[in-house]
N, C-alpha and C. Protein backbone atom coordinates (compact mmCIF):
# COMPACT_ATOMS: atom_id res chain seq x y z
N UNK A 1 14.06 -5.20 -8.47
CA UNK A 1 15.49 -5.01 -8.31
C UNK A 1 15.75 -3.80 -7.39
N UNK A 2 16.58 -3.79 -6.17
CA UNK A 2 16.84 -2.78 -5.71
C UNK A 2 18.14 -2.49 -6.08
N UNK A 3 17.90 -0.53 -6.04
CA UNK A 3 18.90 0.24 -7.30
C UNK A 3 19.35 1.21 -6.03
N UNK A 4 18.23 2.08 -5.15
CA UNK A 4 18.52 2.86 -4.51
C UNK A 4 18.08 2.42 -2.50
N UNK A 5 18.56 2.96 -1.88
CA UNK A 5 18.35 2.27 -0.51
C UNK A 5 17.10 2.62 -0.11
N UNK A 6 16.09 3.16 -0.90
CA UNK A 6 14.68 3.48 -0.52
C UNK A 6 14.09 2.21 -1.14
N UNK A 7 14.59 1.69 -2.05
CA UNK A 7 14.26 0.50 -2.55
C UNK A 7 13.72 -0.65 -1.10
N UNK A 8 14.97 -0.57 -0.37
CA UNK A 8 15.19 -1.85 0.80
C UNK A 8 14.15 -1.69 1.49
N UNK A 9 13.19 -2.93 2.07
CA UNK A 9 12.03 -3.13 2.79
C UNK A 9 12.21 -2.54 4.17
N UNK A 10 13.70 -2.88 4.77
CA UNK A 10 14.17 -2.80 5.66
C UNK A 10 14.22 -1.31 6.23
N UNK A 11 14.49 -0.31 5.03
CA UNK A 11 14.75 0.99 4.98
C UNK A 11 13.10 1.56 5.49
N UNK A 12 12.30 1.19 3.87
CA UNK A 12 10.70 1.77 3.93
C UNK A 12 10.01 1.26 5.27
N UNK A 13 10.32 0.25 6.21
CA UNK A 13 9.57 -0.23 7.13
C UNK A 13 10.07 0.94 8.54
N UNK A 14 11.72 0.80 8.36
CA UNK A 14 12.24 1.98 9.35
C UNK A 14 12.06 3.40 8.79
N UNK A 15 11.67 4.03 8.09
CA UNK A 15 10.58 5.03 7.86
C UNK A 15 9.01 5.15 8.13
N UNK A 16 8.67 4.46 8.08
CA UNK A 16 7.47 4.41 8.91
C UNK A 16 7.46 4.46 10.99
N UNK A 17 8.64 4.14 10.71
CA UNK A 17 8.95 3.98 12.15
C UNK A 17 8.98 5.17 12.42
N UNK A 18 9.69 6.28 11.93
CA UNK A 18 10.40 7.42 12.22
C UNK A 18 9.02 8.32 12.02
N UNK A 19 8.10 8.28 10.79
CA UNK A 19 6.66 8.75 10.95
C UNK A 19 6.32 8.35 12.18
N UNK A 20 5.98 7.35 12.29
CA UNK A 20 5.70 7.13 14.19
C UNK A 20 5.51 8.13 15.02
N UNK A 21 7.09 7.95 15.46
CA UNK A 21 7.82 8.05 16.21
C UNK A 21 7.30 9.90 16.46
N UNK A 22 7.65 10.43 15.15
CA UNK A 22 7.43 12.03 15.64
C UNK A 22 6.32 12.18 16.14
N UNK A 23 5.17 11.66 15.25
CA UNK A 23 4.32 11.50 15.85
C UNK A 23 3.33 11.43 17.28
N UNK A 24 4.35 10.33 18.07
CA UNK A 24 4.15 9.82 18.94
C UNK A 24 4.64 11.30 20.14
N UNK A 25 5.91 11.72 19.83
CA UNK A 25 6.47 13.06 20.22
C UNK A 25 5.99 14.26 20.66
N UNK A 26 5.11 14.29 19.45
CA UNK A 26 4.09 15.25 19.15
C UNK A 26 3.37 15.65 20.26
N UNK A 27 2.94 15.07 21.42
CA UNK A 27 2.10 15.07 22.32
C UNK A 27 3.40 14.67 23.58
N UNK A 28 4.24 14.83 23.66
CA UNK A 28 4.74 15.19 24.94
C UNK A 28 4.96 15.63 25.63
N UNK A 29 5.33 16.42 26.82
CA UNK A 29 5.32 17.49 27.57
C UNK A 29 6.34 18.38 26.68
N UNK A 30 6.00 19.41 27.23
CA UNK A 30 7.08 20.73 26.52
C UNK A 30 8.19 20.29 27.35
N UNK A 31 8.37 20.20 28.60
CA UNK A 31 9.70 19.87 29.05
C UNK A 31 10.32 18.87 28.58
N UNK A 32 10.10 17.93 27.79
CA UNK A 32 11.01 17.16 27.12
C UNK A 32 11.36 17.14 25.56
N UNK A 33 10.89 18.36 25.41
CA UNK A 33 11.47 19.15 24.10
C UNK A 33 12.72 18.40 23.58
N UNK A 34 13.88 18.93 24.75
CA UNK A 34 15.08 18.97 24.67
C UNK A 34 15.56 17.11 25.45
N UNK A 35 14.61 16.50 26.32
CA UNK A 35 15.27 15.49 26.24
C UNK A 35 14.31 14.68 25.52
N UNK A 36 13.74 13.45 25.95
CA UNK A 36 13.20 12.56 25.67
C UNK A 36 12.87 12.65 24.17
N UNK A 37 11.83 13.71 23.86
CA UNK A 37 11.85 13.97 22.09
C UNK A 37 12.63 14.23 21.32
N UNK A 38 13.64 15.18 21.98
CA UNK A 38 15.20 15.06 20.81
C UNK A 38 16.05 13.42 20.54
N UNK A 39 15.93 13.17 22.06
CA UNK A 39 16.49 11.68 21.77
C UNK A 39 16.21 10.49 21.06
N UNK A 40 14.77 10.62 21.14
CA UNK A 40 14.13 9.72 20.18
C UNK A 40 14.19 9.82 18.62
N UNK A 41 13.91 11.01 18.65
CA UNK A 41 13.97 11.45 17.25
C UNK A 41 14.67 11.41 16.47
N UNK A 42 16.46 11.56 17.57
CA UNK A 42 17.36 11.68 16.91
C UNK A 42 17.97 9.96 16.88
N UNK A 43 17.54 8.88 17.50
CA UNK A 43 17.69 7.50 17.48
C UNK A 43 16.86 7.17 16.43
N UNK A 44 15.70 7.62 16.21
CA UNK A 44 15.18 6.76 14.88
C UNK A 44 15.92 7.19 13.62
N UNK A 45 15.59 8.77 13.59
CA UNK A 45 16.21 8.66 12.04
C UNK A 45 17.71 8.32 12.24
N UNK A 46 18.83 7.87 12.85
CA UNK A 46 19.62 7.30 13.05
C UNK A 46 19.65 5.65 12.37
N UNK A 47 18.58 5.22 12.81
CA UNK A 47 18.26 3.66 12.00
C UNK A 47 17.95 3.68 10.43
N UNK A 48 17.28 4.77 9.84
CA UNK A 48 16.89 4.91 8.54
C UNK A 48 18.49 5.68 7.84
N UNK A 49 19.17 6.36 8.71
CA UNK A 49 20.48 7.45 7.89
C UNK A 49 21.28 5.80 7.75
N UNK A 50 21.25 4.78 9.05
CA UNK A 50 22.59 4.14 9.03
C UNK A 50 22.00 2.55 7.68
N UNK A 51 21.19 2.56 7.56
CA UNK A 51 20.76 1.99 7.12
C UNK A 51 20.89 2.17 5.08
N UNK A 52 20.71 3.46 5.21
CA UNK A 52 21.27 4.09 3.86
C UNK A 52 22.54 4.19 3.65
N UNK A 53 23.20 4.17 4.34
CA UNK A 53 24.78 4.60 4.84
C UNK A 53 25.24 3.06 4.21
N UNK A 54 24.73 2.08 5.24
CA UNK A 54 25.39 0.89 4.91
C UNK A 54 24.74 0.30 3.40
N UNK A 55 24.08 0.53 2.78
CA UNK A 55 23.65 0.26 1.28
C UNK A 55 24.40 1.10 0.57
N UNK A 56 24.95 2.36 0.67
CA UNK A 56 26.15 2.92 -0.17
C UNK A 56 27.12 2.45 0.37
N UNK A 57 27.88 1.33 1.09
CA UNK A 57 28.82 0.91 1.63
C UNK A 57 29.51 -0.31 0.36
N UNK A 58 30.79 -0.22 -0.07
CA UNK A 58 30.94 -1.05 -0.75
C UNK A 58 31.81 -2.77 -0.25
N UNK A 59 32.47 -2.44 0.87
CA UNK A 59 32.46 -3.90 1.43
C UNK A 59 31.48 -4.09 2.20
N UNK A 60 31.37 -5.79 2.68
CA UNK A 60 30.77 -6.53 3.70
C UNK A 60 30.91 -6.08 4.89
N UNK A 61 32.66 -5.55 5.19
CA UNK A 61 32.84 -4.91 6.54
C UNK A 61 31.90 -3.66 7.00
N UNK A 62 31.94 -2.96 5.95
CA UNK A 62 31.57 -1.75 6.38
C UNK A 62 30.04 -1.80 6.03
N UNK A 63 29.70 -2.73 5.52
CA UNK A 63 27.81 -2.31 5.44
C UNK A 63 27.40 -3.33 6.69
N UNK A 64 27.71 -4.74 7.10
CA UNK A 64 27.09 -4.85 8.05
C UNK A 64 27.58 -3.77 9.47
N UNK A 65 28.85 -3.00 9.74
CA UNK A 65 28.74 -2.09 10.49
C UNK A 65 28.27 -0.84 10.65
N UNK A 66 27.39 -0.38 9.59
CA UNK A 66 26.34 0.48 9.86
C UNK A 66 24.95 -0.10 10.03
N UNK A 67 24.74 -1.52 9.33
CA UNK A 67 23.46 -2.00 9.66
C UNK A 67 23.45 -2.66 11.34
N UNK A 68 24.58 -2.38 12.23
CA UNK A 68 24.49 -2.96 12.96
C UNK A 68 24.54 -1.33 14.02
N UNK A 69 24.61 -0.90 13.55
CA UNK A 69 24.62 0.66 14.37
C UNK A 69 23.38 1.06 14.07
N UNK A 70 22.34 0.60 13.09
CA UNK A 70 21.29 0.70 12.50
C UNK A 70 20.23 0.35 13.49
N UNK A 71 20.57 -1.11 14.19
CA UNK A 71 20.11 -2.15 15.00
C UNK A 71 20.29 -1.38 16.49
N UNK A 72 21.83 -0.87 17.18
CA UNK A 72 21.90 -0.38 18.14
C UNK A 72 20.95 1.05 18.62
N UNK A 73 20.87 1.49 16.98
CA UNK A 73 19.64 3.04 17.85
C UNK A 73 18.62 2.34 17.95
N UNK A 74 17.97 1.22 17.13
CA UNK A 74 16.85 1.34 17.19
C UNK A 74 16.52 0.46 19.01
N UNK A 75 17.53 -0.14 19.20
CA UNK A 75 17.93 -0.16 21.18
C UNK A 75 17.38 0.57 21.91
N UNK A 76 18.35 1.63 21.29
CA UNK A 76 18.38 3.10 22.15
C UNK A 76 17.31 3.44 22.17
N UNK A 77 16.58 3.96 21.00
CA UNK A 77 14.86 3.95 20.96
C UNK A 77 13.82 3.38 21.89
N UNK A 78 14.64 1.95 21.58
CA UNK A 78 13.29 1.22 22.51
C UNK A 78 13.39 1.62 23.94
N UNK A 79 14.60 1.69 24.64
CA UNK A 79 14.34 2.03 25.80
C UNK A 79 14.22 3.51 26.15
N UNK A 80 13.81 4.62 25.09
CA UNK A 80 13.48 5.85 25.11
C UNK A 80 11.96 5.62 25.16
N UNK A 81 11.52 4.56 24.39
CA UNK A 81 9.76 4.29 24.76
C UNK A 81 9.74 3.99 25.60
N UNK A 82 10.21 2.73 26.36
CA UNK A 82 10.37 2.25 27.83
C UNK A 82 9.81 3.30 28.91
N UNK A 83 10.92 4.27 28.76
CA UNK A 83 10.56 5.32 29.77
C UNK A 83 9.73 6.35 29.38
N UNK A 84 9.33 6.52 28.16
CA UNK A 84 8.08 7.16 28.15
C UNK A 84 6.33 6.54 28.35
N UNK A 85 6.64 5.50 27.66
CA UNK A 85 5.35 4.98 28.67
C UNK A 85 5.13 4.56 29.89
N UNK A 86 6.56 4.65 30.93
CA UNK A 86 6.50 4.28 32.48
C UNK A 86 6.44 5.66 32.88
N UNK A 87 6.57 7.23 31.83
CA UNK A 87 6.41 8.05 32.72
C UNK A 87 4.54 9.00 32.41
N UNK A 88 3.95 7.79 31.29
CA UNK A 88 2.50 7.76 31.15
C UNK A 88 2.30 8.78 29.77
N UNK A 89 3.40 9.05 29.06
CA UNK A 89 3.46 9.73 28.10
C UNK A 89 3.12 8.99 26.61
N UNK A 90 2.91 7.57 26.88
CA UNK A 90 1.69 7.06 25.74
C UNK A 90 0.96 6.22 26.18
N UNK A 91 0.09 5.81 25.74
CA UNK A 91 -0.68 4.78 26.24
C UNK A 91 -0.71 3.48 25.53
N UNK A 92 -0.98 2.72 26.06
CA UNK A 92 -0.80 1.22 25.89
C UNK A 92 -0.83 1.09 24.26
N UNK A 93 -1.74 1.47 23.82
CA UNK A 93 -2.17 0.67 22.54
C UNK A 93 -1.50 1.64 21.07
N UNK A 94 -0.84 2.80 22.15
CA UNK A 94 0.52 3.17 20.95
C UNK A 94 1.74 2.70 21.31
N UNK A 95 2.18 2.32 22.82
CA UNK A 95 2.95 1.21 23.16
C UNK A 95 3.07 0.09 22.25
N UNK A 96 2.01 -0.52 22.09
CA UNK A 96 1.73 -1.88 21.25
C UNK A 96 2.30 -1.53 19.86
N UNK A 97 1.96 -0.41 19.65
CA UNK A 97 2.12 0.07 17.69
C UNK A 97 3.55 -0.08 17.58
N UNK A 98 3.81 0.93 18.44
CA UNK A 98 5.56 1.02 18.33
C UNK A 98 6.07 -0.35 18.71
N UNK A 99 5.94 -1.07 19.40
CA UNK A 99 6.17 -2.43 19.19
C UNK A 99 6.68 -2.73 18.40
N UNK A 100 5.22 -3.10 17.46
CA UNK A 100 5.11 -4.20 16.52
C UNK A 100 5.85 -3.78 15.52
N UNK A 101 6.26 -2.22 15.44
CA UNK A 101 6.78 -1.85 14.15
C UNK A 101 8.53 -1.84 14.07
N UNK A 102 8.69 -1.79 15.88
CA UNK A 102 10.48 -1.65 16.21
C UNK A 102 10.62 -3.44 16.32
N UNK A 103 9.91 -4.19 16.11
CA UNK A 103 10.23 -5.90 16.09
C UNK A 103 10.36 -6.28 14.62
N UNK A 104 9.19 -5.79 13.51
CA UNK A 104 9.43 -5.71 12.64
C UNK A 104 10.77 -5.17 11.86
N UNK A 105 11.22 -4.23 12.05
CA UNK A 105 12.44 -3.48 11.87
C UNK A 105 13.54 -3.87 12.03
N UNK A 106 13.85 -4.58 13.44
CA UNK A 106 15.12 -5.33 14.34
C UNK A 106 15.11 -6.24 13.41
N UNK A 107 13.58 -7.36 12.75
CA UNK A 107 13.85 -8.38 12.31
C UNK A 107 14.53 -8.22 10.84
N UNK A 108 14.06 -7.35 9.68
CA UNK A 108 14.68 -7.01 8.89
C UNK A 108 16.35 -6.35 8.86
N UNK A 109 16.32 -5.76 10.09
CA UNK A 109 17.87 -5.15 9.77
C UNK A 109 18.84 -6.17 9.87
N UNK A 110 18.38 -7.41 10.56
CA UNK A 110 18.86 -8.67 11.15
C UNK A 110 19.25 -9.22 9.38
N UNK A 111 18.21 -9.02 9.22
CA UNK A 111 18.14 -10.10 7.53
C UNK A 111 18.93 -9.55 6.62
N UNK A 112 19.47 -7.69 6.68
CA UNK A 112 20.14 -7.17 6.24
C UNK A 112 21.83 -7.43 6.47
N UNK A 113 21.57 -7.58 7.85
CA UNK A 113 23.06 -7.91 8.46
C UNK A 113 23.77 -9.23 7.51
N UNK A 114 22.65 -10.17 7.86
CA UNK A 114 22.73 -11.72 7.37
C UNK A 114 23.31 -11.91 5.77
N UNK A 115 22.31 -10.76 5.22
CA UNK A 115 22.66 -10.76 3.62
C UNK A 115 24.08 -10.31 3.63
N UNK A 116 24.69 -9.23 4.13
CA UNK A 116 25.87 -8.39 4.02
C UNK A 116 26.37 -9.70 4.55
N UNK A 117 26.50 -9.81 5.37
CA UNK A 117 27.67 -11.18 5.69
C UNK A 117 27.80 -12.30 4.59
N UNK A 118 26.92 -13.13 4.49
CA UNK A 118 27.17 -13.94 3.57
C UNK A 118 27.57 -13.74 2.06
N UNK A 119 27.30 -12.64 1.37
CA UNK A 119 28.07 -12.21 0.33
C UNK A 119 29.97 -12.40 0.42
């Protein structure tokens, strides 16, 4: 039974993301302190805050519109990887990771959306 929004698969899978993600950060140039790593950083946990946000939401309106702002960082994200691996700041096969884990994620927040609507 989920009670609290750490409960949601959707949530624990976009936490792992956000482990990632700093992760991934971790090793970027110092000059992008202030861009590329703030931005990212601040787009993922964006997907895990809106995501909690919309599970304390008590209509349909308002929880699929944070799960869908949930969906838009994790956008924003992807094309913050985009340009970090076209500017050689990861390599392929953490390219691939972050992938598999921001497809995974999109697909659940999707299923989240779906649930909030049809209620």
């Amino acid at each position: 039974m989920i009670q609290r929004f750490t409960d949601l698969h959707a949530w624990q899978e976009a936490h792992k993301l956000v482990l990632l993600v700093y992760k991934i950060t971790r090793s970027y140039p110092r000059e992008e302190q202030f861009g590329l790593v703030n931005q990212s950083r601040r787009a993922v946990v964006s997907i895990t805050s809106n995501i909690a946000e919309g599970f304390g939401r008590s209509t349909r309106k308002d929880k699929v519109n944070f799960y869908m702002m949930a969906r838009t960082s994790l956008t924003e994200l992807r094309n913050q990887m985009i340009i970090a691996r076209d500017l050689m700041y990861i390599d392929t096969k953490t390219d691939e990771q972050f992938g598999a884990s921001a497809e995974s994620v999109a697909k659940l927040i999707s299923g989240l959306e779906r649930s909030a609507s049809d209620k």
